[in-house]
C-alpha atoms as a PDB file:
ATOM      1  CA  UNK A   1       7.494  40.775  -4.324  1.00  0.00           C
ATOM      2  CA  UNK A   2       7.384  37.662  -2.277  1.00  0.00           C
ATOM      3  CA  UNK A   3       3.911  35.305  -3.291  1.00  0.00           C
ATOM      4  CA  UNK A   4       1.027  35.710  -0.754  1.00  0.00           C
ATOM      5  CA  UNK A   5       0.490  32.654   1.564  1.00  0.00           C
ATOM      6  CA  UNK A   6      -3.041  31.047   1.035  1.00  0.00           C
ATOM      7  CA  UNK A   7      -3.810  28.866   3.316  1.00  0.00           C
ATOM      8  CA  UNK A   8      -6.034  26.200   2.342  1.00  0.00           C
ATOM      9  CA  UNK A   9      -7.941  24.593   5.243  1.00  0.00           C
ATOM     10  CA  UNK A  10      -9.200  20.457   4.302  1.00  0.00           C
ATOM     11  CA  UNK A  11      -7.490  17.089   4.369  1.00  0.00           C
ATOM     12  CA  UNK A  12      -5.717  17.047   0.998  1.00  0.00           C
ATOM     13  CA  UNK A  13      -6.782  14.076  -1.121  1.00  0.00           C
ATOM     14  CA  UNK A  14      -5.667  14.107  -4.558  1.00  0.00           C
ATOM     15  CA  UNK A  15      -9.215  11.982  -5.865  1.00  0.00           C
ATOM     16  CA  UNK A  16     -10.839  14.910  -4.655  1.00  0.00           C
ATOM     17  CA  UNK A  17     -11.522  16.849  -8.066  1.00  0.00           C
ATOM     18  CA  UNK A  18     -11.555  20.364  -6.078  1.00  0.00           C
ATOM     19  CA  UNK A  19      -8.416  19.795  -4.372  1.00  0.00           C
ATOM     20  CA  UNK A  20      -6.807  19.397  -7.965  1.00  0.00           C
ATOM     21  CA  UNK A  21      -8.239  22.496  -8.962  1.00  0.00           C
ATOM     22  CA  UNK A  22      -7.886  24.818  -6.365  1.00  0.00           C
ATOM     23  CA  UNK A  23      -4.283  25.044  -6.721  1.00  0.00           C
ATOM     24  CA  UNK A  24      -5.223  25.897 -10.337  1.00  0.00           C
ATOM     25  CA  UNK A  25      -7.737  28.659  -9.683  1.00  0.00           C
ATOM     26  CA  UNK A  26      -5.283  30.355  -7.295  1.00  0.00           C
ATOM     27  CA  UNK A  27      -2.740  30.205  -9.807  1.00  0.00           C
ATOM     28  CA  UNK A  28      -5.397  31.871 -12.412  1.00  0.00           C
ATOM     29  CA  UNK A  29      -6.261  34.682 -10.387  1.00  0.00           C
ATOM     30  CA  UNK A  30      -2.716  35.525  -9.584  1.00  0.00           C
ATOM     31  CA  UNK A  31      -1.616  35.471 -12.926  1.00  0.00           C
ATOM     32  CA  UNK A  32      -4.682  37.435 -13.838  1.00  0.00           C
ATOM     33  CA  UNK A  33      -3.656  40.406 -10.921  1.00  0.00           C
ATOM     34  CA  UNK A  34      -0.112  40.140 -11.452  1.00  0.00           C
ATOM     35  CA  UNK A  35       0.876  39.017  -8.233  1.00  0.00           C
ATOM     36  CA  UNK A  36       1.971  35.648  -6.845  1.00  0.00           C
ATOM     37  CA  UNK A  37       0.559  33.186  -4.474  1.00  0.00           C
ATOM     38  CA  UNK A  38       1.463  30.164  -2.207  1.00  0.00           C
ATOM     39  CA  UNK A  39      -1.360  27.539  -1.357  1.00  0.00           C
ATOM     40  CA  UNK A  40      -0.602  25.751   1.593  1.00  0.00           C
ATOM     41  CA  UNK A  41      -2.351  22.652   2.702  1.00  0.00           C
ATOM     42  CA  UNK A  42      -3.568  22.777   6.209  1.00  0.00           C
ATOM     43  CA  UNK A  43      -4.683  19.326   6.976  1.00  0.00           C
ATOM     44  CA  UNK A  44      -7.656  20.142   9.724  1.00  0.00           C
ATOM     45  CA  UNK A  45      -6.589  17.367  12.558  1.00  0.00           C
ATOM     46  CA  UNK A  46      -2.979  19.159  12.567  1.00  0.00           C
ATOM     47  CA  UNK A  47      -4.504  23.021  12.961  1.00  0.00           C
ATOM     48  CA  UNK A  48      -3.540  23.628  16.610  1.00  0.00           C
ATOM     49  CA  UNK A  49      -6.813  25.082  18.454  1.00  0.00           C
ATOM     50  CA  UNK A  50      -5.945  28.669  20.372  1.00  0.00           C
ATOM     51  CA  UNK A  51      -2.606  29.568  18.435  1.00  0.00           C
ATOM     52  CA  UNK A  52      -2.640  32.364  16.432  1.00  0.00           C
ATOM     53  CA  UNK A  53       0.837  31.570  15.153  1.00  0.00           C
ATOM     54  CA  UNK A  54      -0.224  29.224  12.567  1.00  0.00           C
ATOM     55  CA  UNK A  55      -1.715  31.693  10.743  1.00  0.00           C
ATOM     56  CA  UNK A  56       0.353  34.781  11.304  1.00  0.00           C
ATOM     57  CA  UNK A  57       1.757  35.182   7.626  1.00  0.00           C
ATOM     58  CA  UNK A  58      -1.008  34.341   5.748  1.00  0.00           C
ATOM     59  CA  UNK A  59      -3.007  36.669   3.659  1.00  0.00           C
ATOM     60  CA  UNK A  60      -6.363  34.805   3.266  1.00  0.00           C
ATOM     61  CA  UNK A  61      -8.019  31.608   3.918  1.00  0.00           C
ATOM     62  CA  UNK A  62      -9.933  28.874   2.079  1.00  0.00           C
ATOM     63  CA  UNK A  63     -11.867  26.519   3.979  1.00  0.00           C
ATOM     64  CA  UNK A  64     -12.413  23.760   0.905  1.00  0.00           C
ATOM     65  CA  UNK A  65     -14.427  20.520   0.377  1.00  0.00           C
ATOM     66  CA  UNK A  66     -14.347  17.161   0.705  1.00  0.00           C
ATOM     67  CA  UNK A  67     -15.921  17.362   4.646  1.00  0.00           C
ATOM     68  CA  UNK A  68     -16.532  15.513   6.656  1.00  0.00           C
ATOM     69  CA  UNK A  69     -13.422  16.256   8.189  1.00  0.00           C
ATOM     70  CA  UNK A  70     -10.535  14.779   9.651  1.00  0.00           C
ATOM     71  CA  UNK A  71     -11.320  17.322  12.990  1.00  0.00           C
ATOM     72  CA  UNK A  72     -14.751  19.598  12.819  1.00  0.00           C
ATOM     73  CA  UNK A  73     -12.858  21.828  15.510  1.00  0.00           C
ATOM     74  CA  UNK A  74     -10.040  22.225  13.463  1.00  0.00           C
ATOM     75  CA  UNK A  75     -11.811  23.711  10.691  1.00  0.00           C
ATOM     76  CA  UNK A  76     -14.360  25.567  13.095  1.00  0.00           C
ATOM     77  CA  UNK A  77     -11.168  27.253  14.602  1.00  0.00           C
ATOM     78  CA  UNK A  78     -10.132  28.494  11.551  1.00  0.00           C
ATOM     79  CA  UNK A  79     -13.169  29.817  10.256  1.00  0.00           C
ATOM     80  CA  UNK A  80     -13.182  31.639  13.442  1.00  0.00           C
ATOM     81  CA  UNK A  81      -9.679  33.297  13.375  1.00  0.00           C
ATOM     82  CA  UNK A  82     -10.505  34.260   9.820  1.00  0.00           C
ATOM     83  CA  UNK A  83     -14.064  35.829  10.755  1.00  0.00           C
ATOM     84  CA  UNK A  84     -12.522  37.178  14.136  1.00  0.00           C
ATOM     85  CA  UNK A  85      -9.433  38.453  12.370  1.00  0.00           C
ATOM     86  CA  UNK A  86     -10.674  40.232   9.150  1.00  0.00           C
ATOM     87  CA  UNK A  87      -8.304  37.820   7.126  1.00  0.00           C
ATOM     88  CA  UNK A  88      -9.936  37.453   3.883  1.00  0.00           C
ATOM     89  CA  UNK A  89     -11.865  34.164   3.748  1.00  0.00           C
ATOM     90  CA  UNK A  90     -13.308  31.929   0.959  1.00  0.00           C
ATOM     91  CA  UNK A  91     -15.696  28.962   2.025  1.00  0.00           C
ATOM     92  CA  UNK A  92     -16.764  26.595  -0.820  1.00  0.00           C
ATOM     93  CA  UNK A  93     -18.982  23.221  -0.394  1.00  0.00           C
ATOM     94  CA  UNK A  94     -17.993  22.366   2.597  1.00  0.00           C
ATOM     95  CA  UNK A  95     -16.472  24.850   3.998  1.00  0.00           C
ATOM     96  CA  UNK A  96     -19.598  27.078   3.345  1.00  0.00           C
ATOM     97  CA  UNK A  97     -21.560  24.594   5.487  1.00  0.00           C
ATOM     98  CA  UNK A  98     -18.752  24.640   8.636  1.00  0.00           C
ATOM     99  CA  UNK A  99     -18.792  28.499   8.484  1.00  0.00           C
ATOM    100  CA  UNK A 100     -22.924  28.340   9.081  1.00  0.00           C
ATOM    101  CA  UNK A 101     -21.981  26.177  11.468  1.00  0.00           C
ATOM    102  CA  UNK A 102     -19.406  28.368  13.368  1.00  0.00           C
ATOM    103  CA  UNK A 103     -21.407  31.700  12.879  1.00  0.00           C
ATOM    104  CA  UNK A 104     -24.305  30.033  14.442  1.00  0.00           C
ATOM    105  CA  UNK A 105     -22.305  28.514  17.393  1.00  0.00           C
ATOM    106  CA  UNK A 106     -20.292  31.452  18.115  1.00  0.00           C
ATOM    107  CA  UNK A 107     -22.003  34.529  17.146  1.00  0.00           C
ATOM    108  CA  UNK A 108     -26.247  33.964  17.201  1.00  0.00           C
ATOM    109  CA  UNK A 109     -25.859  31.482  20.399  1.00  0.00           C
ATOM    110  CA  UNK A 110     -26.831  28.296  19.005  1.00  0.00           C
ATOM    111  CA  UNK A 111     -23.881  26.677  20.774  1.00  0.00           C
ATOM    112  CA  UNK A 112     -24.810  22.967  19.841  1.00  0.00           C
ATOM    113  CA  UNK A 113     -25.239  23.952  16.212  1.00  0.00           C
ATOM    114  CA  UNK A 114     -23.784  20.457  13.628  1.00  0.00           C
ATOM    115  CA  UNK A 115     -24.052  18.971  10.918  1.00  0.00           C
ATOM    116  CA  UNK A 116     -26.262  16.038  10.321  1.00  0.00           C
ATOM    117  CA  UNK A 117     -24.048  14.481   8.051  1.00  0.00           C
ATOM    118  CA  UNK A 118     -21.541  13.638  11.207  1.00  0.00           C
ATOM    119  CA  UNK A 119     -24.526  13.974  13.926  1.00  0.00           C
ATOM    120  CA  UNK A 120     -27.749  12.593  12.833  1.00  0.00           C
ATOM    121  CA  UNK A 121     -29.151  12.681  15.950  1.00  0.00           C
ATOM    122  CA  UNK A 122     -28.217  16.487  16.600  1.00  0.00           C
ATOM    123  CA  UNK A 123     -31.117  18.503  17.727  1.00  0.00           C
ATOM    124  CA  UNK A 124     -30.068  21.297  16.169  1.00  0.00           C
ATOM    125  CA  UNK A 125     -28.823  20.783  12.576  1.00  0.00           C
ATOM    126  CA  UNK A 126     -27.692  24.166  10.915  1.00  0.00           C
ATOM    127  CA  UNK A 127     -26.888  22.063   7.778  1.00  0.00           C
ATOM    128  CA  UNK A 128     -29.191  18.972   6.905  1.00  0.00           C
ATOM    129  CA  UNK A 129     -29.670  16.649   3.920  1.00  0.00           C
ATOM    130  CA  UNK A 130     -30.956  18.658   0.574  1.00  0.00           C
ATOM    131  CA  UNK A 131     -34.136  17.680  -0.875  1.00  0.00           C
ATOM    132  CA  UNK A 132     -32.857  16.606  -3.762  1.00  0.00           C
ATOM    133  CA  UNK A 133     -28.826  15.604  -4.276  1.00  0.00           C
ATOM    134  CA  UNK A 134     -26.587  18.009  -6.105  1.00  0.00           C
ATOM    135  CA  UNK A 135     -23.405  14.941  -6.576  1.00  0.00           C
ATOM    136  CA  UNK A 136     -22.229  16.258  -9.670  1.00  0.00           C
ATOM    137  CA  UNK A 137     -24.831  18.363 -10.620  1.00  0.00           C
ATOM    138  CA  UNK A 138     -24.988  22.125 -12.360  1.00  0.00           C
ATOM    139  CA  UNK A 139     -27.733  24.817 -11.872  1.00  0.00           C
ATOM    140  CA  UNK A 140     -28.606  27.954 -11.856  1.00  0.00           C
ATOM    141  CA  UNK A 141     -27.853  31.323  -9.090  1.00  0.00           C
ATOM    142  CA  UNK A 142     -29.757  34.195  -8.673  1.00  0.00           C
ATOM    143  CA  UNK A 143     -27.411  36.809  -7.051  1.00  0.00           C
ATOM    144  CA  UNK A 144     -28.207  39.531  -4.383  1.00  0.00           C
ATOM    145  CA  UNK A 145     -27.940  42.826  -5.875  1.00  0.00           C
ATOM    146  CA  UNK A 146     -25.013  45.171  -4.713  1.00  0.00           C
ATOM    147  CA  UNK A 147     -23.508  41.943  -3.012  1.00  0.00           C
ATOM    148  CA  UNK A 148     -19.721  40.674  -2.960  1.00  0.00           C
ATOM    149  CA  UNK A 149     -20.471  38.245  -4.898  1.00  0.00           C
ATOM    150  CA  UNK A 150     -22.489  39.942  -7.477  1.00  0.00           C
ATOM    151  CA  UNK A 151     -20.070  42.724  -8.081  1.00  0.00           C
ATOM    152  CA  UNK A 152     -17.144  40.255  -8.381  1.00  0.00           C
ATOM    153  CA  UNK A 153     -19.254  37.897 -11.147  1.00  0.00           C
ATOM    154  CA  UNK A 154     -20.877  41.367 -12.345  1.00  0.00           C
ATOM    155  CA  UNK A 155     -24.158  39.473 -13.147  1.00  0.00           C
ATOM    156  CA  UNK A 156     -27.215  38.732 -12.002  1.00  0.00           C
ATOM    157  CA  UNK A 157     -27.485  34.964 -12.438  1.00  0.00           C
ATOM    158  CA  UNK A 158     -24.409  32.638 -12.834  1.00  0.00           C
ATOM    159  CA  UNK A 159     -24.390  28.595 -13.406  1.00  0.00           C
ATOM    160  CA  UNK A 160     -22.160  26.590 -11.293  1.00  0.00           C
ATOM    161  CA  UNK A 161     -21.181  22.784 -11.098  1.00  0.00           C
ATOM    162  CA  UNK A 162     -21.800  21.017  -7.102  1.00  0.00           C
ATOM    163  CA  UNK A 163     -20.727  17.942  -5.391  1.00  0.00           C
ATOM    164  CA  UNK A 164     -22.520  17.813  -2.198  1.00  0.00           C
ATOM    165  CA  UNK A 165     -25.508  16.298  -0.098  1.00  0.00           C
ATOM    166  CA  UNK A 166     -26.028  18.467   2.694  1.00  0.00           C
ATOM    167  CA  UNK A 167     -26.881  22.531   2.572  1.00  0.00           C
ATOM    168  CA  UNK A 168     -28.673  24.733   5.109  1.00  0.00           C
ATOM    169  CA  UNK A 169     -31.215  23.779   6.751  1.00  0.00           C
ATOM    170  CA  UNK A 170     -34.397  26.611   5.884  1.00  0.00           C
ATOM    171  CA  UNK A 171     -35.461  26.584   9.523  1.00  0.00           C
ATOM    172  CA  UNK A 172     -32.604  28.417  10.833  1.00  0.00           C
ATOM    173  CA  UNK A 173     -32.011  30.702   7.825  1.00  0.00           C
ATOM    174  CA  UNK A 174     -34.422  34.017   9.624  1.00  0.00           C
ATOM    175  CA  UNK A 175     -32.225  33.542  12.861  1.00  0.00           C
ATOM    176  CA  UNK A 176     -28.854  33.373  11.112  1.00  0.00           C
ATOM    177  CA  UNK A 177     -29.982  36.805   9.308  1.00  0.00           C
ATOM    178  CA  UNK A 178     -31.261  38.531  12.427  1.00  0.00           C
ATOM    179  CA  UNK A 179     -28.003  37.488  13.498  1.00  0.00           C
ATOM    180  CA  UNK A 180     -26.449  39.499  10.869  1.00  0.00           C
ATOM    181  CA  UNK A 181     -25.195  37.001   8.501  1.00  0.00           C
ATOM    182  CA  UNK A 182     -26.483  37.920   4.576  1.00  0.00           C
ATOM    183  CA  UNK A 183     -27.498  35.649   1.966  1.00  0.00           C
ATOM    184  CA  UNK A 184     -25.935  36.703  -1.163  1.00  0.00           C
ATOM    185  CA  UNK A 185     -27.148  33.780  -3.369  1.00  0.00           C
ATOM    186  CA  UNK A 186     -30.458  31.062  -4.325  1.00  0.00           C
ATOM    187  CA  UNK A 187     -31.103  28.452  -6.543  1.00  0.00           C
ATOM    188  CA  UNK A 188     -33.717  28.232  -8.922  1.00  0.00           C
ATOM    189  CA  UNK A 189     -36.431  27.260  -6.010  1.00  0.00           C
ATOM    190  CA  UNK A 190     -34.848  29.517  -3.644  1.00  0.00           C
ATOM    191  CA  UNK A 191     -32.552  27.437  -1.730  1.00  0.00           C
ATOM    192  CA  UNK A 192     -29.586  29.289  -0.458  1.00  0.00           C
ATOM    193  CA  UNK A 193     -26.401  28.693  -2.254  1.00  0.00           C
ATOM    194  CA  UNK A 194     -24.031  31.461  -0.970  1.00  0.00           C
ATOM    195  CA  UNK A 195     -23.821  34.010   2.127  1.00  0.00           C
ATOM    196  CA  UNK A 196     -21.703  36.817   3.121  1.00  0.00           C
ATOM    197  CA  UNK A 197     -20.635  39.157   6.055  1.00  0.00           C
ATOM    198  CA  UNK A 198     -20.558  42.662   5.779  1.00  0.00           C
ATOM    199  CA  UNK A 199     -18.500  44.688   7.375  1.00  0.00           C
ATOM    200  CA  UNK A 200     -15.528  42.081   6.898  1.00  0.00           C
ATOM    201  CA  UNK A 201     -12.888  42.585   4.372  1.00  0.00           C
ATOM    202  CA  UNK A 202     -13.568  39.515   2.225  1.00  0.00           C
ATOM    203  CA  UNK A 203     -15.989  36.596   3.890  1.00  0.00           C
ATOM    204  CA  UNK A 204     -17.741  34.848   1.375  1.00  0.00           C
ATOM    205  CA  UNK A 205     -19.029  30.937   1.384  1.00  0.00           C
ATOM    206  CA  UNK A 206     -20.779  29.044  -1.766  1.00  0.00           C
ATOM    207  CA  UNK A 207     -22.117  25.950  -1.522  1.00  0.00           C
ATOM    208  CA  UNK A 208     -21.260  25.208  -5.370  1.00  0.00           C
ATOM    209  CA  UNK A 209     -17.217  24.676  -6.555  1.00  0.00           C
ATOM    210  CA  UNK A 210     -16.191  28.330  -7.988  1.00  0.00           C
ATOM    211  CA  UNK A 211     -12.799  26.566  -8.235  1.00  0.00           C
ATOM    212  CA  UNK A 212     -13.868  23.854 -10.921  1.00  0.00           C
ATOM    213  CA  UNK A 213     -13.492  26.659 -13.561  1.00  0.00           C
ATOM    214  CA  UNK A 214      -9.727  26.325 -13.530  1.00  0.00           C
ATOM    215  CA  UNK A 215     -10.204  22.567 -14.780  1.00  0.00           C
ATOM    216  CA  UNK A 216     -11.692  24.842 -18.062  1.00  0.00           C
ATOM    217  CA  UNK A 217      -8.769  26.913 -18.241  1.00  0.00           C
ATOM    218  CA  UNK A 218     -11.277  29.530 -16.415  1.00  0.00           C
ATOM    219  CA  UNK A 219     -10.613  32.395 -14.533  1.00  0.00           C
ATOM    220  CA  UNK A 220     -13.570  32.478 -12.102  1.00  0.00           C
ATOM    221  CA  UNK A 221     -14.374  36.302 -11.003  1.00  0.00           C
ATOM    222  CA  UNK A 222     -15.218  34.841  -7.322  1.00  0.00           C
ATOM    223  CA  UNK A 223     -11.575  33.513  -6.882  1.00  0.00           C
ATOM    224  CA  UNK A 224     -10.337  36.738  -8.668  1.00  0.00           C
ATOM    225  CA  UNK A 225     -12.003  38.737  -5.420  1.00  0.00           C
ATOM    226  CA  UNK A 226     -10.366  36.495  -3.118  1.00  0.00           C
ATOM    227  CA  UNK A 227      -6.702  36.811  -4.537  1.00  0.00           C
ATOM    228  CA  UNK A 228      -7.122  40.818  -4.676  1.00  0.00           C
ATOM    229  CA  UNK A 229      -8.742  41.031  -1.230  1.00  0.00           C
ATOM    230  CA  UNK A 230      -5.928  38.573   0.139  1.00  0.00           C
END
């Protein structure tokens, strides 16, 4: 059976501690299903916008951290095609904060939706600073019941490791639901730490690393999902 092709959206940098370990993870969860994979790096300034082509062999997509990015539209795009496409999709740091960003763009109508970490000065900031840092922190997740997510991790509360500055910001969270877009998971003060779409085969987004498990030999249950559903 050939391996499926896992395309990996970010700009490869090998001091980035989740770009060493997503390689890993993917390798865990194949092993773990019995089925082979290929990551391939796609580095976002070289994703062509409007060509389908790219992408036309690959069985799922991870949009990963280490953002900001070489090209926002890059990424954006192929968030998009993912979402757009039913291709299984995994988001994680910041690559849950550019899907928030695309969803709110292209499917609620907040078409000048950023990111204040690139625009400052953006008047409307889907993802803004956090109130308190989470560079290299752990903590705590309360998971939606009868979510992706939840059934994948089969728990109500897990505890995962961040590296990040910037999360959504709570003033557009009621508009991105009535838009249709789910929060799956909160922190311990209620912060939103992971969303997913229904009615997609696999589109989930975490702000925290799922992928740093494979550093502890671990096979995280999230990752699992995404290799099966790829």
């Amino acid at each position: 059976m050939a391996a499926k092709r896992i395309g990996l959206i970010g700009d490869f940098n090998p001091d980035v501690i989740a770009h060493r370990a997503i390689p890993k993870a993917l390798a865990l969860a194949a092993a773990d299903v019995g089925c082979e994979v290929e990551p391939v790096w796609f580095a976002t300034d070289k994703i062509v916008l409007n060509d389908a082509r790219q992408f036309a062999d690959f069985a799922g997509l991870w949009c990963v951290p280490a953002s900001p990015y070489a090209s926002m539209a890059g990424a954006l795009w192929a968030i998009r095609f993912a979402r757009e496409n039913k291709i299984p999709f995994l988001g994680t740091c910041g690559g849950f904060q550019h899907a928030l960003i695309e969803y709110a763009r292209n499917v609620v109508g907040i078409c000048d939706a950023d990111h204040a970490e690139t625009n400052p000065d953006a008047l409307n900031s889907i993802i803004s600073p956090l109130a308190c840092s989470l560079v290299e922190q752990t903590g705590a997740i309360r998971l939606k019941e009868n979510s992706r997510i939840r059934n994948a991790c089969r728990t109500e509360q897990i505890v995962e490791g961040y590296n990040c500055r910037f999360g959504l910001n709570p003033a557009f969270q009621s508009r991105l639901e009535s838009g249709g877009l789910e929060f799956t998971g909160w922190d311990e003060n209620g912060e939103v730490r992971a969303f997913e779409l229904r009615g997609h085969p696999f589109f989930v987004a975490t702000l925290f690393q799922p992928e740093r498990a494979a550093l502890r030999g671990e096979n995280h249950p999230l990752i699992r999902a995404f290799v099966v559903a790829a």
